[in-house]
Structures are given as C-alpha cells and as structure tokens.
Protein backbone atom coordinates (compact mmCIF):
# COMPACT_ATOMS: atom_id res chain seq x y z
CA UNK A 1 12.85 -13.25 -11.25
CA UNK A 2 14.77 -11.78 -8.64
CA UNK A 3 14.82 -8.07 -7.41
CA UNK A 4 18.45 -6.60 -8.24
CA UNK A 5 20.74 -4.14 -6.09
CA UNK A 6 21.35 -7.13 -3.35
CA UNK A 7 23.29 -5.78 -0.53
CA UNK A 8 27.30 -6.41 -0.38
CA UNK A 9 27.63 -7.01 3.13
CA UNK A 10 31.23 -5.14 3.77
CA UNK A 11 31.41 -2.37 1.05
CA UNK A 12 31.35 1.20 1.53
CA UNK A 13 28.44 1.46 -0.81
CA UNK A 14 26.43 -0.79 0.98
CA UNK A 15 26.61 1.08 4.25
CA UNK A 16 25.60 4.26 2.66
CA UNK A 17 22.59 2.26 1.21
CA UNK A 18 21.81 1.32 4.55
CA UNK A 19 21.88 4.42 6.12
CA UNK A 20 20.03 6.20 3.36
CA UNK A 21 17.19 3.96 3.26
CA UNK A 22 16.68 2.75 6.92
CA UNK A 23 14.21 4.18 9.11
CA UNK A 24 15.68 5.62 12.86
CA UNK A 25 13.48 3.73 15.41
CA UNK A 26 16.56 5.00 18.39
CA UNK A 27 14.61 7.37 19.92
CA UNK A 28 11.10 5.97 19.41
CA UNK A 29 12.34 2.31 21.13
CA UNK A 30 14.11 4.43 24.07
CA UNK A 31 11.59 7.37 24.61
CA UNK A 32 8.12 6.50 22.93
CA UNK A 33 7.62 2.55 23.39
CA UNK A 34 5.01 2.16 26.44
CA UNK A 35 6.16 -0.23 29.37
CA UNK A 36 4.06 -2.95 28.05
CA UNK A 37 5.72 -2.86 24.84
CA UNK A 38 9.47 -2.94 25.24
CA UNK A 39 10.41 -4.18 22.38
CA UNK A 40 8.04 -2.90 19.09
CA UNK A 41 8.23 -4.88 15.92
CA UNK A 42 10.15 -2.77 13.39
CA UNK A 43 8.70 -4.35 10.30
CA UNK A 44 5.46 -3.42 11.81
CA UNK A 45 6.80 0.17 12.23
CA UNK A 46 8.00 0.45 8.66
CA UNK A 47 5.06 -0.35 7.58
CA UNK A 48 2.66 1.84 9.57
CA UNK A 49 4.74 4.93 8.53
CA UNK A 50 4.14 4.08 4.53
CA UNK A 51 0.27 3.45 5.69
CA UNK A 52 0.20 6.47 7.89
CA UNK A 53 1.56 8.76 4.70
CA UNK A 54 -0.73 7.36 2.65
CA UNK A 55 -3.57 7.99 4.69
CA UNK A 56 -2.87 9.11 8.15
CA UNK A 57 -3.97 12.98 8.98
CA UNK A 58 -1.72 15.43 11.42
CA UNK A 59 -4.82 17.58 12.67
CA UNK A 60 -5.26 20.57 15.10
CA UNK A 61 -8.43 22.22 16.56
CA UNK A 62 -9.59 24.98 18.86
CA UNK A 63 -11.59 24.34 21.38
CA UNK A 64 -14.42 26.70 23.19
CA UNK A 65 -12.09 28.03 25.16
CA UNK A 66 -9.29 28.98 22.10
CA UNK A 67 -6.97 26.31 23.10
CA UNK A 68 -5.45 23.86 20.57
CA UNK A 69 -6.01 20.78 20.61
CA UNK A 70 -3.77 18.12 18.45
CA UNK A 71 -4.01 14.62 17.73
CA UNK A 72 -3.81 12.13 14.73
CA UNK A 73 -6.31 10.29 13.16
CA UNK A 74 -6.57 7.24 10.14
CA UNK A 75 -9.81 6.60 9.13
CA UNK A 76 -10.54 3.13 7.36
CA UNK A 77 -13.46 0.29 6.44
CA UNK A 78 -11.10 -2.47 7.64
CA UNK A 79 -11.92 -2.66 11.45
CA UNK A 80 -9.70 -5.42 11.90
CA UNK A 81 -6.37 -3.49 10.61
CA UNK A 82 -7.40 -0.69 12.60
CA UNK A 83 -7.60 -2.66 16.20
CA UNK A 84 -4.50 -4.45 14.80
CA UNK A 85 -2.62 -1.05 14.59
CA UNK A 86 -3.94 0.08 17.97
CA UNK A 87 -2.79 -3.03 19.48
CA UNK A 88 1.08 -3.09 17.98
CA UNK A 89 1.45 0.38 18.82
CA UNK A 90 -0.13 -0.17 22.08
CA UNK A 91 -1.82 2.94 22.50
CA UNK A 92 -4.89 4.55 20.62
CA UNK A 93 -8.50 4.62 20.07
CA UNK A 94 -10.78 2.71 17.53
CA UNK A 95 -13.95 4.27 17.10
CA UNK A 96 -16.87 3.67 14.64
CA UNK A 97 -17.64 6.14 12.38
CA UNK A 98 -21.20 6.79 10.18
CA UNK A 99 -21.18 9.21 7.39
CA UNK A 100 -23.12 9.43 4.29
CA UNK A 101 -25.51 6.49 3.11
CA UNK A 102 -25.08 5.06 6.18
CA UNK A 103 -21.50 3.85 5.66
CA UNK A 104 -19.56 2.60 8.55
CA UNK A 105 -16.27 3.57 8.76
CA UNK A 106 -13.83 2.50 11.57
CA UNK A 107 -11.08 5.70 12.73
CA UNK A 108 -8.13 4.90 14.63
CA UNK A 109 -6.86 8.06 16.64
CA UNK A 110 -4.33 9.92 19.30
CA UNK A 111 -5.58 12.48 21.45
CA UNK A 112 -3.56 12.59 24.82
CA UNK A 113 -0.57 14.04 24.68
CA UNK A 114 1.73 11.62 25.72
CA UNK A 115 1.21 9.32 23.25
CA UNK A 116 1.10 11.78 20.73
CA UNK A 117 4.42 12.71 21.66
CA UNK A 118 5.47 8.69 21.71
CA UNK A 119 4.23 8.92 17.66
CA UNK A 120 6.36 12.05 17.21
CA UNK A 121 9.39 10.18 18.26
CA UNK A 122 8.54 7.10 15.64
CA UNK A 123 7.76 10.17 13.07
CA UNK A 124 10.16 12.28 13.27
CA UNK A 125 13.18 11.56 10.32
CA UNK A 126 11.15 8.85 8.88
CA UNK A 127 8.89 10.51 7.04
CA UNK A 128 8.91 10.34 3.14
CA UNK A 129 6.67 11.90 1.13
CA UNK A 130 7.22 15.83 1.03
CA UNK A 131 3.36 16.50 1.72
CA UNK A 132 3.46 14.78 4.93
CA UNK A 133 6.99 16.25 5.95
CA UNK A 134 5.74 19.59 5.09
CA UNK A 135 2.37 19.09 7.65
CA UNK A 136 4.53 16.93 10.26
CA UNK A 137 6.77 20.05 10.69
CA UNK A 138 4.13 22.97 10.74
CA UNK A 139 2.18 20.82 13.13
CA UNK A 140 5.11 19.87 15.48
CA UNK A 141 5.70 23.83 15.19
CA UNK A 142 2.40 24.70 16.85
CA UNK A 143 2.56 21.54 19.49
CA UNK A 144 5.72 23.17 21.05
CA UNK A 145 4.09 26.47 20.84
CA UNK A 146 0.92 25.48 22.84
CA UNK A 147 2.84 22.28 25.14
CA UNK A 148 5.63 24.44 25.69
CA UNK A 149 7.84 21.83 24.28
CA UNK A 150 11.28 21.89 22.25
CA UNK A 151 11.45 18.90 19.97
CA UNK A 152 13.53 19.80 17.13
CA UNK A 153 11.93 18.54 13.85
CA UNK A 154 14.15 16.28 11.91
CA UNK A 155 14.38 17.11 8.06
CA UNK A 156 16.32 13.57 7.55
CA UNK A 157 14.34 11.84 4.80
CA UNK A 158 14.80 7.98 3.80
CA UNK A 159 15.50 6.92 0.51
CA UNK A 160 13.14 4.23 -0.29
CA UNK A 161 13.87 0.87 -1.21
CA UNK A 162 12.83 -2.65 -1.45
CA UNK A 163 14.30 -3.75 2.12
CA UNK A 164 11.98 -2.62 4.39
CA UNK A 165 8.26 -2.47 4.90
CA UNK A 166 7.14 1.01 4.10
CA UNK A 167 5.91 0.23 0.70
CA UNK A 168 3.73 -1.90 1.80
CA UNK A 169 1.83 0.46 4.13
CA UNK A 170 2.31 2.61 1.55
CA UNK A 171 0.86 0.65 -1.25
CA UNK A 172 -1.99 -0.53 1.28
CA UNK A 173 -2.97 2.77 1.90
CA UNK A 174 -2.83 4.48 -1.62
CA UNK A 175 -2.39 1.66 -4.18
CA UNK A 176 -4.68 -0.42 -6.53
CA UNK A 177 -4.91 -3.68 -8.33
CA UNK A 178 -7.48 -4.14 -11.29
CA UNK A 179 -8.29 -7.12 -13.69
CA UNK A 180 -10.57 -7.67 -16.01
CA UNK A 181 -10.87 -10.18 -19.37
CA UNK A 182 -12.54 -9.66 -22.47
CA UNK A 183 -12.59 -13.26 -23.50
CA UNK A 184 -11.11 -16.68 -23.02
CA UNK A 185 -9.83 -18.23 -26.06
CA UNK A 186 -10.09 -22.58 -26.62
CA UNK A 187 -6.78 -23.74 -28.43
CA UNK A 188 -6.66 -27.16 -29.96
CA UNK A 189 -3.56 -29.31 -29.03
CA UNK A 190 -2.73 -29.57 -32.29
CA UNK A 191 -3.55 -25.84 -33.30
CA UNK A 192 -5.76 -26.37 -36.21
CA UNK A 193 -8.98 -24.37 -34.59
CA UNK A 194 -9.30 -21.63 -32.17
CA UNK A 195 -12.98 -20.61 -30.82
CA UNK A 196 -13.87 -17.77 -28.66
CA UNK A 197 -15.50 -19.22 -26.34
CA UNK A 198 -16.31 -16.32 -24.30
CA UNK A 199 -17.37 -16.83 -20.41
CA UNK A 200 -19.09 -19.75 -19.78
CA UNK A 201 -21.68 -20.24 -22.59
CA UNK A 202 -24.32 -23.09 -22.76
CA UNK A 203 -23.79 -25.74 -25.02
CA UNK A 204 -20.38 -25.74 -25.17
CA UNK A 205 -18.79 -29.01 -23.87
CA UNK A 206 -17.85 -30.79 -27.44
CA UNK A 207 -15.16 -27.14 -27.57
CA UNK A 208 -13.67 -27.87 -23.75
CA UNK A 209 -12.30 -31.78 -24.57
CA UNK A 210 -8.15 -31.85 -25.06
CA UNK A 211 -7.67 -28.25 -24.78
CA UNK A 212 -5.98 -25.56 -23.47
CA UNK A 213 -7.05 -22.42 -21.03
CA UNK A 214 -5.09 -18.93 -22.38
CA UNK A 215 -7.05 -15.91 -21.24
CA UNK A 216 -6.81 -12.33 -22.26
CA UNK A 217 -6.75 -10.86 -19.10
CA UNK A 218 -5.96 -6.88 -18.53
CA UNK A 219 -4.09 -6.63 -15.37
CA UNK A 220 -2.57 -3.14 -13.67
CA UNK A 221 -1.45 -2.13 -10.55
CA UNK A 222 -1.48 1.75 -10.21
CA UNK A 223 -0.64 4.50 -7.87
CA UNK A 224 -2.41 8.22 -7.56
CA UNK A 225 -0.74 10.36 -6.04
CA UNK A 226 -1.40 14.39 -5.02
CA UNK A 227 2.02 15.95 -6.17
CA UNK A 228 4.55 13.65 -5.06
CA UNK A 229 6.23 12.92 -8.63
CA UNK A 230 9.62 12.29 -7.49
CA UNK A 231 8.45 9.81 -5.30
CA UNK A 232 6.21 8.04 -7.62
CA UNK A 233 9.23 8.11 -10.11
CA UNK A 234 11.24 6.37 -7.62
CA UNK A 235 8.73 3.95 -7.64
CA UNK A 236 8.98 3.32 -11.50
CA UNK A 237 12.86 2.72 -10.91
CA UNK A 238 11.87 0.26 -8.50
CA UNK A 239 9.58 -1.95 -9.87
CA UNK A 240 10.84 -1.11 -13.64
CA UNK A 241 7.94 -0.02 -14.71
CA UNK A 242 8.49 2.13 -18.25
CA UNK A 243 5.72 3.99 -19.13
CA UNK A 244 5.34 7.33 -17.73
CA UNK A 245 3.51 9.09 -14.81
CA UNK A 246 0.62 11.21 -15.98
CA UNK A 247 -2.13 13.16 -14.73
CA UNK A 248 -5.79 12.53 -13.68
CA UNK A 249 -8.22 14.74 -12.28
CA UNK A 250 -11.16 14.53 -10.02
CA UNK A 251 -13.88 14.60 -11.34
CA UNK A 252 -15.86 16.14 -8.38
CA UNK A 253 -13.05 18.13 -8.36
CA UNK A 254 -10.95 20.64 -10.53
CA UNK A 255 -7.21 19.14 -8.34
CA UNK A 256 -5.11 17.14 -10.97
CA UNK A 257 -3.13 14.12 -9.32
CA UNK A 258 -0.29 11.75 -10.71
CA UNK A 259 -1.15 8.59 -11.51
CA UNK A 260 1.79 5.42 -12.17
CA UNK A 261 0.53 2.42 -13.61
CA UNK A 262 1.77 -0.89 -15.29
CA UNK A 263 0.65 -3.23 -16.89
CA UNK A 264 3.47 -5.29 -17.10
CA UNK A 265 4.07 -8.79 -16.68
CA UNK A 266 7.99 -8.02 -15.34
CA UNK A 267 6.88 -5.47 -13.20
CA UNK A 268 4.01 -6.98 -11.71
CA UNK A 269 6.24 -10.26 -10.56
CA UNK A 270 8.64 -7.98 -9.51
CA UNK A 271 5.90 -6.40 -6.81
CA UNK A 272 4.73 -9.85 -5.86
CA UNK A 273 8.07 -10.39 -4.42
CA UNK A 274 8.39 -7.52 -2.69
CA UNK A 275 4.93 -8.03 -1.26
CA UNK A 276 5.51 -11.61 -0.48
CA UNK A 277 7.98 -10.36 1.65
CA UNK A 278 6.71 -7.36 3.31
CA UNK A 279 2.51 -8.87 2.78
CA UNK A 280 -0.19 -6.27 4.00
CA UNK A 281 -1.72 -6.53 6.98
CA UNK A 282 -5.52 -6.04 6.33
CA UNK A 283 -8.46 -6.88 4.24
CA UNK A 284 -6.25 -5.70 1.08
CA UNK A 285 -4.16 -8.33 1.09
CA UNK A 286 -7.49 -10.69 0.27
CA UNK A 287 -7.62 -8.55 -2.62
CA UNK A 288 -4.10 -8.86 -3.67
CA UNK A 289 -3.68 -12.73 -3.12
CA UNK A 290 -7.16 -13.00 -5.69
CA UNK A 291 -5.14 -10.65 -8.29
CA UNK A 292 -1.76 -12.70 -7.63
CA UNK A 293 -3.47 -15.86 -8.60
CA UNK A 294 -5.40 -14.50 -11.90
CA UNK A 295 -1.80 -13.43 -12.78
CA UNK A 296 -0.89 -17.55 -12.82
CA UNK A 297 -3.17 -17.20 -16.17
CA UNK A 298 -0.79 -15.02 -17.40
CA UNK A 299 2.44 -17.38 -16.61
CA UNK A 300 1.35 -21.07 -16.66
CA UNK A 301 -0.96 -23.17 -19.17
CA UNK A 302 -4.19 -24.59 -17.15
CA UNK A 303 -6.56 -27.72 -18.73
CA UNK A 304 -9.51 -25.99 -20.42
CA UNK A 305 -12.50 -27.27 -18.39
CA UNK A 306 -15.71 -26.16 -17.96
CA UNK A 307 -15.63 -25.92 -13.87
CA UNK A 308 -11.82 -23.91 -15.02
CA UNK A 309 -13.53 -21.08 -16.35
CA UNK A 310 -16.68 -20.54 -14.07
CA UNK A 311 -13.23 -20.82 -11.33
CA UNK A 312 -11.66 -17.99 -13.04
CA UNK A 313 -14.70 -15.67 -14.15
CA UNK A 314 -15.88 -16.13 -10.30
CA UNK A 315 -11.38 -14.99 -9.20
CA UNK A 316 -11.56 -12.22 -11.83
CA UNK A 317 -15.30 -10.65 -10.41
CA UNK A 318 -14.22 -11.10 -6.76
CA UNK A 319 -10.59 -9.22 -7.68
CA UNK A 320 -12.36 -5.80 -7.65
C-alpha cells in the first residue's frame, strides 16, 4: 500500500503544497544554531516541534525579587531521548526528577536566555496545534516585555502532511498503540475442524500437527487530544481512518478531551509507512516495532506450533 498525494515535481500545485506544509528553519539555521552546530538536522527539527507540542511546556515564573523568569521544559521517563534531544539541539539541561511513589522522571529544560531565544527562532511559524500557538504568543509577549526585546510573533501555521517528521514527534509524544487477543483459533488444512485452542493450554500437541496460526487480535492506534479537533480531523484524512472523533473524559477530572482511534487494518499499514520513514527516536519506538510485528498476524498465515504461540502471547503482553 502506498500513501497517495505524491508530489509532481514542476506543478503549481505542488509548490503551494510545499510551502504550506514545510516548516521555516531560515532564521533558526542563521540566528539560533550554536557554533558547534552549524548545520542542525532538519528531520530532527521536524520532529522535535511535533514532540515539543505534544508535550513540551512554555512556562514563566516570578522570582523573590518580582522578576520573570522564562524558560521551557519537557518532562519524560525515557532518559535516553531526553540527552538525545539535548545533544541535537546542542544546548539544554537534563535533570532527574522524583515525584510521587518514588517515580523517576528525567526533564529536559532552557533557562538562559540565549538559548531560549535560539528555540524561539526554531518556534516561531512552525507551530501547529492552536493550544501551543496560543501560549507561544502570550509567552513571547511577556519575554519582550521583561528582555526588552522586539521579536515579532509569526502567526504562519503549517499544514501537516506526510513529508516531514512532525508526526512523529507528535505521535511520540501524545499517541498510543494497544493489542490484545481473546483467543487463537487451530484450522485444519483441509477445514473440516476448528478448535479454540486458547493460549497455550497443556495437553494440546495432537491439535498443533499440519495446521494453521489465525489469531483474533484487537489492534488500535489512538490519539487524545485537549481541543484540537481540526487537527485530529486532519489526521483522519491522513491516515483514512473513518470512524469519528469522540469525546473522553478524565476521570480524576471533570475536562472532556477528543479521542481518534482506528482499528483498521488500511489505516494502520498506512501509519507504518509513514513511521518507517520518519521512526521515533526513543523507547516508544520498542513499543511500536512489538505492535508492528503482532500486526504480521493480521496479514500473513504462520505454522501453528506450540513454541508459535507462547512467541506471540509473550509479543502481545510485552506490546503494552
């Protein structure tokens, strides 16, 4: 399956494509790249944009004295994707973080305000969502106001697409995969029996000779979003997904939220090719190789075996 709307290199179309969906790194590459890293990896940039609107925070304070104090902050379990964001960028802190239960957290973060005003550069017009547009402008507002600074806040918004990264950031910030199967049916070759055979249940071997694996395995990949229905219905164009957004709400909480999901098979392939392309960069793509290989059950016929479905009841427990 192939993802449609290829580009015509030459058309008029095609260069308003382009410009509506690529993100502006000019200004960020000429005024915001430190010395030591002349020339930044776009497709890294893309994708630490959709990560950063998923969940990045713009954040002020006050100190003791009354004076503001601004800086950014993304707050993670994945230690390794936050070093590796600190490191592309070039600038930043990882620190460790304990809150309740004694869970360790890891929080990348910009306090000093020239590299704050580096990520305001590689911010400013490529922003998407319209919560994060909304905070980026009141925010860059009150950082002239107290820095005495005139940067004029762009209200250019990308369309987004399949041809860059920021969907992958996005989607490893504020997506989900899930799998589960109620049973795994044996078929005879010839088709004359069928036996639920369950997961792996003593006594079965005379049921696993000259047969064939098909499992009924429950796959979705889902979004949840605050607000942002345009976007997520963007999304459903995308990956041509047809049911419908809906809403959920918290249940610590009385906030309602948007929620896409799909569950199927079309859709799904059509996300493993964009993410083939554009893969994560942490611990979540783990995760989303283990749910890209239970969805082979779905596509392919596999020998029945006994070892076959410990293999997959162990690929569909780990895929959590």
């Amino acid at each position: 399956m192939t993802i449609s709307n290829k580009l015509e290199i030459g058309s008029s179309e095609t260069t308003r494509e382009i410009l509506l969906t690529q993100l502006d790194f000019k200004n960020y590459i000429r005024f915001g790249t430190p010395q030591h890293k002349p020339n930044p990896n776009t497709t890294f940039l893309e994708w630490f944009i959709g990560f950063f609107e998923a969940d990045g925070c713009f954040l002020k304070r006050s100190d003791q004295k009354q004076k503001n104090r601004f800086f950014i902050e993304i707050t993670q379990k994945d230690v390794q994707l936050m070093y590796k964001i600190r490191t592309q960028l070039g600038f930043g802190k990882v620190t460790r973080i304990v809150k309740q239960n004694n869970q360790i957290y890891w929080r990348y973060s910009v306090y000093d305000l020239k590299n704050l005003t580096r990520l305001i550069w590689l911010f400013n017009g490529n922003l998407i969502t319209v919560k994060k547009q909304k905070q980026f402008q009141i925010w860059v507002a009150e950082f002239n106001k107290t820095h005495n600074s005139d940067i004029l806040f762009s209200r250019k918004k990308p369309e987004i697409c399949l041809k860059n990264a920021w969907l992958s950031g996005f989607f490893e910030g504020g997506a989900g995969f899930w799998v589960q199967s109620k049973n795994i049916d044996r078929i005879n070759k010839d088709n004359s029996q069928s036996y639920n055979i369950g997961f792996p249940k003593k006594n079965n071997q005379a049921l696993l000779k000259s047969s064939i694996l098909t499992a009924c395995i429950e796959m979705k990949f889902y979004i949840t979003q605050k607000d942002e229905k345009e976007l997520l219905t963007k999304i459903k164009h995308l990956f041509q997904i047809p049911s419908n957004i809906y809403q959920i709400t918290n249940e610590s909480v009385t906030e309602t939220y948007n929620r896409l999901e799909t569950s199927l098979l079309k859709s799904h392939l059509l996300l493993i090719q964009y993410l083939t392309k554009y893969p994560f960069l942490g611990k979540r793509q783990i995760l989303f190789n283990r749910w890209k290989r239970v969805l082979g059950y779905r596509t392919k016929e596999y020998p029945i075996t006994k070892k076959s479905i410990i293999k997959l009841q162990r690929l569909i427990l780990n895929t959590k």
